[in-house]
Protein backbone atom coordinates (compact mmCIF):
# COMPACT_ATOMS: atom_id res chain seq x y z
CA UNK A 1 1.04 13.19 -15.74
CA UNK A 2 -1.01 9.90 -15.32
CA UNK A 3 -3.73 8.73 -17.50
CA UNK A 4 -5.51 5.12 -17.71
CA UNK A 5 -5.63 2.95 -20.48
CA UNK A 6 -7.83 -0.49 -20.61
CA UNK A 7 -6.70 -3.27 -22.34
CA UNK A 8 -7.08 -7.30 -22.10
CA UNK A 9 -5.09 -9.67 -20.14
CA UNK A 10 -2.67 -11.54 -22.99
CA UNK A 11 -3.70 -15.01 -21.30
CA UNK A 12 -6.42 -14.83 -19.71
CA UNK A 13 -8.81 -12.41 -21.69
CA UNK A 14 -9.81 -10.54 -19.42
CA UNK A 15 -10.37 -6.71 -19.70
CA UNK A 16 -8.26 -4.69 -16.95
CA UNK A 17 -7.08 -0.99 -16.49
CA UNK A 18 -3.76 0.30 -16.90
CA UNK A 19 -2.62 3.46 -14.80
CA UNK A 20 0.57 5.17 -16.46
CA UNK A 21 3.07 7.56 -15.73
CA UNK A 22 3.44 9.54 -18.78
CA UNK A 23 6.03 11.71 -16.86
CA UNK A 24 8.76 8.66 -16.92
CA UNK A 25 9.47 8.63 -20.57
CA UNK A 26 9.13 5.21 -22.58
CA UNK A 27 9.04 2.55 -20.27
CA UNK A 28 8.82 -1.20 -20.07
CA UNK A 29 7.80 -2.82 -16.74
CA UNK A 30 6.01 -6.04 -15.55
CA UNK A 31 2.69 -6.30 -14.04
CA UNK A 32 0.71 -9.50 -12.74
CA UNK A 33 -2.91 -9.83 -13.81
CA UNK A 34 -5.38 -8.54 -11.30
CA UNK A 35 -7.62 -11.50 -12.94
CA UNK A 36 -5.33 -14.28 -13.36
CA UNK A 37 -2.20 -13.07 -11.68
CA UNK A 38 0.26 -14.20 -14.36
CA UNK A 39 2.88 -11.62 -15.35
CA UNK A 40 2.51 -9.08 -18.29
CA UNK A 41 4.66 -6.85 -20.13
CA UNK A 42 3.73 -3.59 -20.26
CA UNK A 43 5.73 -1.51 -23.07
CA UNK A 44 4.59 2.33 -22.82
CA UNK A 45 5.87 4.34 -26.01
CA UNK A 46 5.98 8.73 -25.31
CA UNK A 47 5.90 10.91 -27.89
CA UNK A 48 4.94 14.09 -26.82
CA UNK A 49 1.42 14.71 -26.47
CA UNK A 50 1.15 11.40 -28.32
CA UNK A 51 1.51 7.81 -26.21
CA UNK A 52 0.91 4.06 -26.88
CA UNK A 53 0.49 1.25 -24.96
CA UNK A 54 1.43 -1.94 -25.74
CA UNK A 55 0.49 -5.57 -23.63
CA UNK A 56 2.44 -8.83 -24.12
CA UNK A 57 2.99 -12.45 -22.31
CA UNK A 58 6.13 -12.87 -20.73
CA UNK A 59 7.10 -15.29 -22.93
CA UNK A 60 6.34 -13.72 -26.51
């Protein structure tokens, strides 16, 4: 089950889409900026029908 989700780049600003993988549970995974190709954290939170996304610098 894969839906999209947009959300801004913690350094740089800039806005970027998300494609998850609802199917995998509650995840947490690294991702590099498409803008400015630094890494963020992705934390994905399932619950049931219900999911959240959450975006943070590596170093926070």
């Amino acid at each position: 089950m894969l839906e999209t989700q947009d959300y801004a780049c913690p350094y740089c600003g800039e806005p970027a889409e998300a494609v998850l993988d609802l199917s995998g549970g509650d995840q947490q995974y690294y991702e590099d900026c498409p803008v400015c190709c630094r890494p963020i954290l992705f934390q994905l939170q399932t619950d049931g029908v219900q999911w959240s996304l959450e975006v943070h610098r590596e170093d926070d």
